[in-house]
C-alpha atoms as a PDB file:
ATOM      1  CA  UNK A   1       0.299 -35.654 -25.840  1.00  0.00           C
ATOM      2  CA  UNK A   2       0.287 -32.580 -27.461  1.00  0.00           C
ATOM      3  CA  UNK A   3      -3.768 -32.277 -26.849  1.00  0.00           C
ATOM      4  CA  UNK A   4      -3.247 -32.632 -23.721  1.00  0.00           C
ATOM      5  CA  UNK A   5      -1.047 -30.187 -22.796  1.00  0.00           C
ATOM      6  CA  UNK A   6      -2.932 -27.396 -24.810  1.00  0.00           C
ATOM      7  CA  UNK A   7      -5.881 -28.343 -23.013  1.00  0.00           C
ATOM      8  CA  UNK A   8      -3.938 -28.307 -19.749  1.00  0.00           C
ATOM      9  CA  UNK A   9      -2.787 -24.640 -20.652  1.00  0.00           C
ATOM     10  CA  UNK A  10      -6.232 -23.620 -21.446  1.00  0.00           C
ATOM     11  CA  UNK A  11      -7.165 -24.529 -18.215  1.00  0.00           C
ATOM     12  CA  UNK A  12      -4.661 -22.795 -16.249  1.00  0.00           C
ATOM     13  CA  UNK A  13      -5.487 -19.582 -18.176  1.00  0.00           C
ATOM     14  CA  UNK A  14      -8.764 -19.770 -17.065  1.00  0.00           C
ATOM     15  CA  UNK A  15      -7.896 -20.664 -13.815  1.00  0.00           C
ATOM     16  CA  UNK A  16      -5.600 -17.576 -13.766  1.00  0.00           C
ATOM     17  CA  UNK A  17      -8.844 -15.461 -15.356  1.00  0.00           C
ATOM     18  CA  UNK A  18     -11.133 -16.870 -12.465  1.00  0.00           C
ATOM     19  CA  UNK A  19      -8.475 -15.690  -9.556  1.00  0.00           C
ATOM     20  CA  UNK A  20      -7.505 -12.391 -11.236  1.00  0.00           C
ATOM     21  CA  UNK A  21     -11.182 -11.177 -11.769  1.00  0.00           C
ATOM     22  CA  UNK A  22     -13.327 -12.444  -8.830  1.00  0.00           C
ATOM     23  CA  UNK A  23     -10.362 -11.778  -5.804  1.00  0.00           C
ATOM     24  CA  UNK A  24     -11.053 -14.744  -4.242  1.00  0.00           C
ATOM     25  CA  UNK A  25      -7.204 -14.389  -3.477  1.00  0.00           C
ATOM     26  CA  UNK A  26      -7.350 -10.664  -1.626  1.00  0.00           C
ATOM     27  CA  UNK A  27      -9.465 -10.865   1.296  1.00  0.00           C
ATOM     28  CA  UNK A  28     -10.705  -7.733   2.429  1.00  0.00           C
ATOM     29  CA  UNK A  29      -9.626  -5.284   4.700  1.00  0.00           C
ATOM     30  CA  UNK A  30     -10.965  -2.531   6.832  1.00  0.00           C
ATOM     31  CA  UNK A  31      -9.063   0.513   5.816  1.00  0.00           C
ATOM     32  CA  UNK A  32      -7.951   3.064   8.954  1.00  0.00           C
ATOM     33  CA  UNK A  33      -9.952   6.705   9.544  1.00  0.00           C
ATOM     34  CA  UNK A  34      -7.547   9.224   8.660  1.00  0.00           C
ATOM     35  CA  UNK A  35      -8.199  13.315   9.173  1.00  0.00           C
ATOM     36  CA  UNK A  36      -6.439  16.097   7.822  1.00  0.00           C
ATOM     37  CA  UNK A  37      -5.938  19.927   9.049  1.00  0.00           C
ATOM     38  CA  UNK A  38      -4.609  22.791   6.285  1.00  0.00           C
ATOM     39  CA  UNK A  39      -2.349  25.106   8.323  1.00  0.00           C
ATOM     40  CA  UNK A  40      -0.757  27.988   6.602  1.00  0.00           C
ATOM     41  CA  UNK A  41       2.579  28.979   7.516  1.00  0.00           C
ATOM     42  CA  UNK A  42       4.360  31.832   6.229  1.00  0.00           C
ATOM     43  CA  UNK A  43       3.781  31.251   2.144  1.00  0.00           C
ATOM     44  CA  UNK A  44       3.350  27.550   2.601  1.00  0.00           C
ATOM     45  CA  UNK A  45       0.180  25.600   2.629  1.00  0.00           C
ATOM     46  CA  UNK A  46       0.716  22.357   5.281  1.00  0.00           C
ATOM     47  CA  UNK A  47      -1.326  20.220   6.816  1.00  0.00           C
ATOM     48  CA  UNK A  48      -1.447  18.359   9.408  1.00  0.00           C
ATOM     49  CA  UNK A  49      -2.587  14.534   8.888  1.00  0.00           C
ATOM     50  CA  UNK A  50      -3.662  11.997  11.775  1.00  0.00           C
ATOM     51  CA  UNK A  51      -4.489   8.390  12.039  1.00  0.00           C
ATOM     52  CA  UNK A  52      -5.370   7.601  15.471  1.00  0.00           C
ATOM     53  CA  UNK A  53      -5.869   3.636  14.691  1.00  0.00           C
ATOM     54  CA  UNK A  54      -2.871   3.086  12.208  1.00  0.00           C
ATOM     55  CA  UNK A  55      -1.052   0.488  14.186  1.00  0.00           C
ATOM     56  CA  UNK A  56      -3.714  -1.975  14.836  1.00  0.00           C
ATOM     57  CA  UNK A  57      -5.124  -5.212  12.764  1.00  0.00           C
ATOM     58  CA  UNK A  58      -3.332  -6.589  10.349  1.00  0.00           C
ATOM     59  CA  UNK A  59      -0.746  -3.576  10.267  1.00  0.00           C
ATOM     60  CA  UNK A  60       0.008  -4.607  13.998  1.00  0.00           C
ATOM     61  CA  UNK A  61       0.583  -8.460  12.967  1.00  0.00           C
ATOM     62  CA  UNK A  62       2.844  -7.359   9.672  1.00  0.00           C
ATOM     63  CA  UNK A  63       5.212  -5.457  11.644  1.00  0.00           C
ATOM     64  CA  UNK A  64       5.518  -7.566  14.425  1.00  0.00           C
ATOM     65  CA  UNK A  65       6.499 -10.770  12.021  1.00  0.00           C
ATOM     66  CA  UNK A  66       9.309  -8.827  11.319  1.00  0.00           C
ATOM     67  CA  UNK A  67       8.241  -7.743   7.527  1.00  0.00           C
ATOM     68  CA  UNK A  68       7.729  -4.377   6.847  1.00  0.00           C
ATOM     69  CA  UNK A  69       4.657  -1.754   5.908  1.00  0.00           C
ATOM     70  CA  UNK A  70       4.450   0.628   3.305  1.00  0.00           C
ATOM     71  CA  UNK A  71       2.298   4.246   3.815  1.00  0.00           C
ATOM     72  CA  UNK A  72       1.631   6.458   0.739  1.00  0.00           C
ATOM     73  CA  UNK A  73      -0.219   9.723   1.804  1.00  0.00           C
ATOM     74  CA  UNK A  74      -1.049  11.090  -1.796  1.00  0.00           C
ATOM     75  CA  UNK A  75      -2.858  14.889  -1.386  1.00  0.00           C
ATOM     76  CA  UNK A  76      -4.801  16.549  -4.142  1.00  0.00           C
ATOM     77  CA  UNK A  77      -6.159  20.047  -4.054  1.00  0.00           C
ATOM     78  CA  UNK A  78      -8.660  21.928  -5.969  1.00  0.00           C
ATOM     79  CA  UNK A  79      -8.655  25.593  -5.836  1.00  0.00           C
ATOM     80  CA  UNK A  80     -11.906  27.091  -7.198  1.00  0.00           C
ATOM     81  CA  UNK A  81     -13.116  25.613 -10.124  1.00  0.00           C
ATOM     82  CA  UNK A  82      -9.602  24.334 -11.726  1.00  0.00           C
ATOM     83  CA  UNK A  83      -9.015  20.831 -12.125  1.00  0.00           C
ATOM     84  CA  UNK A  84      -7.824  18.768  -9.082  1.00  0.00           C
ATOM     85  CA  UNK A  85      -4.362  18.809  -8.790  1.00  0.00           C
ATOM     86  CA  UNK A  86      -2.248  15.749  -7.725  1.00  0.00           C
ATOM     87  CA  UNK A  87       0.600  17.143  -4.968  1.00  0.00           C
ATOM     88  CA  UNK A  88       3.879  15.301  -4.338  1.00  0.00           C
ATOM     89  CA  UNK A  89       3.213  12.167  -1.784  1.00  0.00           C
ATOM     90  CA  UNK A  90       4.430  11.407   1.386  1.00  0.00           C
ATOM     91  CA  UNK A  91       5.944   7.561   1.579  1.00  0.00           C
ATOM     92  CA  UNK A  92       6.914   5.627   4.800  1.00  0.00           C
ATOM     93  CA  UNK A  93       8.720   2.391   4.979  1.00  0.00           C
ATOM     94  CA  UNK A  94       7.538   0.842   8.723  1.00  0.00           C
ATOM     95  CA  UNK A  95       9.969  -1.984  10.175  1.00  0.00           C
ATOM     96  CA  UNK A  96      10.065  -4.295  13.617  1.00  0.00           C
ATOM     97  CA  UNK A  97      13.924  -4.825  14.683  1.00  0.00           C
ATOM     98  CA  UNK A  98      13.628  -8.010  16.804  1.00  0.00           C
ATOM     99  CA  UNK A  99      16.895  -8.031  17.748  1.00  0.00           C
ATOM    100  CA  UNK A 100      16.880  -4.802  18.962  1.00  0.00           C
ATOM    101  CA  UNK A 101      12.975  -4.575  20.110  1.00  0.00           C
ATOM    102  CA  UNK A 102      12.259  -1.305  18.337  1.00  0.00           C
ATOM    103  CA  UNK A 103      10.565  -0.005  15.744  1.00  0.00           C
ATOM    104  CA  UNK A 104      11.590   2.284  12.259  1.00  0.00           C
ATOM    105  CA  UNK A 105       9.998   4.866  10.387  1.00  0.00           C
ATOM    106  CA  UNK A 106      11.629   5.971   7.218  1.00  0.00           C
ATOM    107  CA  UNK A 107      10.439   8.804   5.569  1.00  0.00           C
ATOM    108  CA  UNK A 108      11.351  11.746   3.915  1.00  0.00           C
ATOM    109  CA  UNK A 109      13.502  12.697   7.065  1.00  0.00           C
ATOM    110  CA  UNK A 110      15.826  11.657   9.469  1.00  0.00           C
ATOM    111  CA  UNK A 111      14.888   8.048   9.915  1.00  0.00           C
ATOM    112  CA  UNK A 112      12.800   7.574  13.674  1.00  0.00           C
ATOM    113  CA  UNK A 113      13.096   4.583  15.923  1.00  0.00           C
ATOM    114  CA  UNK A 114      10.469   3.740  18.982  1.00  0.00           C
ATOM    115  CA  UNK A 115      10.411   1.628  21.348  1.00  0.00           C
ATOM    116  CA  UNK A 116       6.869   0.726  21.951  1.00  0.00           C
ATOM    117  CA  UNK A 117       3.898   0.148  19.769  1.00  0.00           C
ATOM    118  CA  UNK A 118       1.940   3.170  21.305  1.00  0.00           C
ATOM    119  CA  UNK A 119       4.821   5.432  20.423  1.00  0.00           C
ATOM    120  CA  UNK A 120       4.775   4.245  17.228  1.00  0.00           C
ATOM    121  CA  UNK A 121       0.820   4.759  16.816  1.00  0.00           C
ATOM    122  CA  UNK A 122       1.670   8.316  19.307  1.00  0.00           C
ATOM    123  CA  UNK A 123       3.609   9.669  15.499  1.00  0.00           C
ATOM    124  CA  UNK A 124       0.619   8.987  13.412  1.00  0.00           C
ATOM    125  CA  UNK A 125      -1.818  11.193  15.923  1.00  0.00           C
ATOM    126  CA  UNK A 126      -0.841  13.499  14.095  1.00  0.00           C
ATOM    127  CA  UNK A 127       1.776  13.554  11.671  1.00  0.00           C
ATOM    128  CA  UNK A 128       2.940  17.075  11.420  1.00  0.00           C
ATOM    129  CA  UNK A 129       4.257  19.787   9.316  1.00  0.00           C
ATOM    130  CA  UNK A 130       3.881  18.040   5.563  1.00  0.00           C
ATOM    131  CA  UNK A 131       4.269  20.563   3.302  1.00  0.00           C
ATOM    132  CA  UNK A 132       1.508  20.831   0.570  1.00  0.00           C
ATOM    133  CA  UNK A 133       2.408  23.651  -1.539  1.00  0.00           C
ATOM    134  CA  UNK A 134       3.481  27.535  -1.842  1.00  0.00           C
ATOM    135  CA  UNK A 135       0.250  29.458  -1.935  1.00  0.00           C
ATOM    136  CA  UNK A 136       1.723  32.712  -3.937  1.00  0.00           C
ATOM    137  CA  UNK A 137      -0.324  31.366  -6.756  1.00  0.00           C
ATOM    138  CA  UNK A 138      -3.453  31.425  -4.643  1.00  0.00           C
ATOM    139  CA  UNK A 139      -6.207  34.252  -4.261  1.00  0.00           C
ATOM    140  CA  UNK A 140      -6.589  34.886  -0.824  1.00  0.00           C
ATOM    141  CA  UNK A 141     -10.351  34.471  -1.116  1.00  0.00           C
ATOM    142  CA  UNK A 142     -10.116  31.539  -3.352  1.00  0.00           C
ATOM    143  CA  UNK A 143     -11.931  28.223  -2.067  1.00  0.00           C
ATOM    144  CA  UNK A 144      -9.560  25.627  -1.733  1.00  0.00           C
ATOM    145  CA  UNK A 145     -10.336  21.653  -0.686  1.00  0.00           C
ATOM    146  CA  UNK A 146      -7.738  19.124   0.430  1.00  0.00           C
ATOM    147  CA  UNK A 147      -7.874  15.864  -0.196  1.00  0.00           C
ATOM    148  CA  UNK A 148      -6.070  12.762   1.062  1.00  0.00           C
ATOM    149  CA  UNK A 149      -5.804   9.882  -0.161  1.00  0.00           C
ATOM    150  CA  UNK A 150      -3.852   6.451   2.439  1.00  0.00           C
ATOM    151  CA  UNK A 151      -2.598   3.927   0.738  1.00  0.00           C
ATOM    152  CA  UNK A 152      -1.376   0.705   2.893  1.00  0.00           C
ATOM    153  CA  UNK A 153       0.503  -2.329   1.435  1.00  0.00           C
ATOM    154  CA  UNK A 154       1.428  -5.040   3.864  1.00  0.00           C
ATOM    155  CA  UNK A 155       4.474  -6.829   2.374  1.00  0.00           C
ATOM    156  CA  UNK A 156       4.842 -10.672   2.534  1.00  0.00           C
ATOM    157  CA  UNK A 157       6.811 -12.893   0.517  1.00  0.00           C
ATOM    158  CA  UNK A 158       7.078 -11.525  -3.172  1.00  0.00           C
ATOM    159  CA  UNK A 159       4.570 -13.086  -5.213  1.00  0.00           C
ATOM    160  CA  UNK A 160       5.626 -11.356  -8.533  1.00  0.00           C
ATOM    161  CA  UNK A 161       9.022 -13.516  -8.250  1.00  0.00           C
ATOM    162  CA  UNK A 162       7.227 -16.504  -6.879  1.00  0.00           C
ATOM    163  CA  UNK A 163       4.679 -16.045 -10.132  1.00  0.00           C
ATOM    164  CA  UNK A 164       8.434 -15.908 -12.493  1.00  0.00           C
ATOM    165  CA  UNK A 165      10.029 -19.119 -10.926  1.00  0.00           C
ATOM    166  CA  UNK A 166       6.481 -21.125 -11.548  1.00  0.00           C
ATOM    167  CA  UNK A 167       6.257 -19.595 -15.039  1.00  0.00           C
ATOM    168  CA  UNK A 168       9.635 -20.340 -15.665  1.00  0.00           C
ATOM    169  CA  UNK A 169       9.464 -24.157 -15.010  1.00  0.00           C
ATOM    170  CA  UNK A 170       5.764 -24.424 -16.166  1.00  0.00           C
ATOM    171  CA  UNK A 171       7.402 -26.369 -19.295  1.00  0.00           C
ATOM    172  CA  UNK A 172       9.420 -29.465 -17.490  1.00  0.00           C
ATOM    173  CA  UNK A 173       9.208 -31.832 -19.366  1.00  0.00           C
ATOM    174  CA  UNK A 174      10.911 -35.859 -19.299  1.00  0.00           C
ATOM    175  CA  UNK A 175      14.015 -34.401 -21.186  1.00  0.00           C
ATOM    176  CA  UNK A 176      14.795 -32.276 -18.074  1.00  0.00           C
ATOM    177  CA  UNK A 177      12.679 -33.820 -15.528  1.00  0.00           C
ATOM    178  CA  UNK A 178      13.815 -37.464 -16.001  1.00  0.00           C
ATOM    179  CA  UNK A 179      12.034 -38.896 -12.733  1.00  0.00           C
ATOM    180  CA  UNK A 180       8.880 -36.822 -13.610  1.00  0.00           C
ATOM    181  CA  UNK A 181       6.702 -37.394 -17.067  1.00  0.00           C
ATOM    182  CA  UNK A 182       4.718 -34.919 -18.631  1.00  0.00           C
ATOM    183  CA  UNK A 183       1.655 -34.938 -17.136  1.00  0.00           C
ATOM    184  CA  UNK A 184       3.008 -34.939 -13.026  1.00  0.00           C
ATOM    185  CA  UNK A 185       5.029 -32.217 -14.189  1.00  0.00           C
ATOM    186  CA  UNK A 186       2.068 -29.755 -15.004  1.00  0.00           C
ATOM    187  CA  UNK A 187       0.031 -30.791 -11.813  1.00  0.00           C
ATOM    188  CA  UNK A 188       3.088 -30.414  -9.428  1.00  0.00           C
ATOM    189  CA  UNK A 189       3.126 -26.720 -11.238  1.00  0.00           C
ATOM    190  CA  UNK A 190      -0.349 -26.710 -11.293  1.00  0.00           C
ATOM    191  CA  UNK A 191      -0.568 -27.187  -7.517  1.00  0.00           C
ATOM    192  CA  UNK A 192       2.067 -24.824  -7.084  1.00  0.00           C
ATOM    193  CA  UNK A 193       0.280 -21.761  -8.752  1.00  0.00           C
ATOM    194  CA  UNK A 194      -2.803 -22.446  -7.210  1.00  0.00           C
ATOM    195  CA  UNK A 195      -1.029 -22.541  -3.534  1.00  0.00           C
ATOM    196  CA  UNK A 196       0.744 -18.865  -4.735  1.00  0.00           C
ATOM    197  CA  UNK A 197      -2.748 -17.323  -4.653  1.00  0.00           C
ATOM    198  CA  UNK A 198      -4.972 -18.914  -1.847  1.00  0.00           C
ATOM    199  CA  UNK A 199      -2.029 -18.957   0.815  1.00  0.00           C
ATOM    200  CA  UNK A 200      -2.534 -15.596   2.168  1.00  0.00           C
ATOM    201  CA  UNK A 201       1.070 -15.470   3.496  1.00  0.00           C
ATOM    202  CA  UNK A 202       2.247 -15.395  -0.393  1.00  0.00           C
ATOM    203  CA  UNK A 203       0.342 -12.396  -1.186  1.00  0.00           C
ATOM    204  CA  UNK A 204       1.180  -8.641  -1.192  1.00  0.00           C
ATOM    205  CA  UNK A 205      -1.977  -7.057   0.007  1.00  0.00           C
ATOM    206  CA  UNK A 206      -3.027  -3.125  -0.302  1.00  0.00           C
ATOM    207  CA  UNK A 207      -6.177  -1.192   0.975  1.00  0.00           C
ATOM    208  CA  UNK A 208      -6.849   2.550   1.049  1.00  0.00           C
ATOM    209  CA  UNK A 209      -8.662   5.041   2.867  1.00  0.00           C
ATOM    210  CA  UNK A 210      -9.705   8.920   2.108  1.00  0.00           C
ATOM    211  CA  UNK A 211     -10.476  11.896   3.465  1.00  0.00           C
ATOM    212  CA  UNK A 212     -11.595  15.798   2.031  1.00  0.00           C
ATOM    213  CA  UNK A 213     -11.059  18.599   4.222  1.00  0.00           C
ATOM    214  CA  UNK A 214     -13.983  21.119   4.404  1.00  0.00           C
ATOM    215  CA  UNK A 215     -13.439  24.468   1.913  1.00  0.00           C
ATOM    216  CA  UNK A 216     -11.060  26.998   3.161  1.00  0.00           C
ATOM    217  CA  UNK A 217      -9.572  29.570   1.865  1.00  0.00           C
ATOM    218  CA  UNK A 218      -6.114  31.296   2.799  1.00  0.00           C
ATOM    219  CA  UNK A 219      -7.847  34.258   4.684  1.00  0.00           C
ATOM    220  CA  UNK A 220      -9.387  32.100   7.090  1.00  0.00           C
ATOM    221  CA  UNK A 221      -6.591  30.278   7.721  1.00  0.00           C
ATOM    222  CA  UNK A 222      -4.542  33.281   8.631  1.00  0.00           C
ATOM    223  CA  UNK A 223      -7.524  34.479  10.979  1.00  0.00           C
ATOM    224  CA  UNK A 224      -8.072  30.733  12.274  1.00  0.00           C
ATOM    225  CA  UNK A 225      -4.279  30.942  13.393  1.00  0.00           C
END
């Protein structure tokens, strides 16, 4: 008995290797154009970023199931020839009320509630005044490019938790599985792991697009403005 349940575990460790590796689990996805415009205002760098197709796809059928959608707009900027530099990002939480038949964006500000699908898609084309950074650092004449980086995560049921409970039990045994012996114990789990990963409605799924503005610098924003 004790062979076979080491070679049962080797098993399921390569089974877990196979899934992990090749992402026959995470279909893909076709990420959504996004654009972005550097304004300068006063001694701010902003920018202005839009997403005409946000709200369609699988975005569309998230929200309307009533489970929610996380944005991450995550900027960079590299002014001459420094490094890149990583900015602070911009996070949305994106919910469908069914009760009330309207729709929430929580962000950074007050949160915002529509009532349609178009106004929702109407915010992300385009989402104004985000605040980069102050430019007093800056040379005026300095060549700066912005760039930004979408990252989407559709949220289903959790699969980290789901992955726990099946770890958890992955050791039933007779002593506290009476009515199930050894080997039915591991398939059941076995079964159960296996359905975690190829049910798509079990798995969180992410996707990301990008975009670089052209080089600017703060002189030609002033005279673009």
């Amino acid at each position: 008995m004790v062979v076979l349940l080491k070679h049962c575990y080797r098993t399921l460790l390569l089974l877990i290797f196979l899934l992990l590796f090749t992402g026959v689990y995470m279909p893909s996805r076709q990420s959504p154009d996004i654009t972005v415009t550097p304004l300068l205002e006063n001694d701010s760098l902003m920018c202005e970023i839009s997403c005409p197709e946000l709200i369609v796809g699988d975005v569309r059928q998230t929200l309307l199931s009533g489970l929610p959608v996380l944005l991450e707009f995550i900027p960079e900027i590299t002014v001459g020839e420094t490094a890149t530099r990583r900015l602070s990002s911009f996070k949305y939480r994106l919910t469908y009320d069914i009760w009330e038949d309207r729709y929430r964006v929580e962000g950074r500000e007050q949160d915002k509630y529509f009532t349609s699908l178009e106004a929702l898609q109407n915010y992300w084309a385009p989402l104004k005044n985000l605040f980069l950074v102050s430019v007093g650092q800056f040379a005026p004449a300095e060549k700066i490019v912005l760039d930004v980086r979408l990252k989407v995560t559709l949220l289903t049921r959790n699969q980290g938790e789901k992955l726990k409970d099946w770890i958890s039990n992955a050791h039933e045994t007779e002593e506290n599985r009476p009515t199930l012996d050894r080997d039915t114990g591991f398939k059941l789990n076995l079964n159960r792991f296996i359905s975690l990963f190829f049910n798509k409605s079990d798995v969180d799924e992410n996707y990301q697009s990008r975009t670089k503005s052209p080089a600017f610098t703060l002189t030609g924003l002033r005279k673009d403005q």
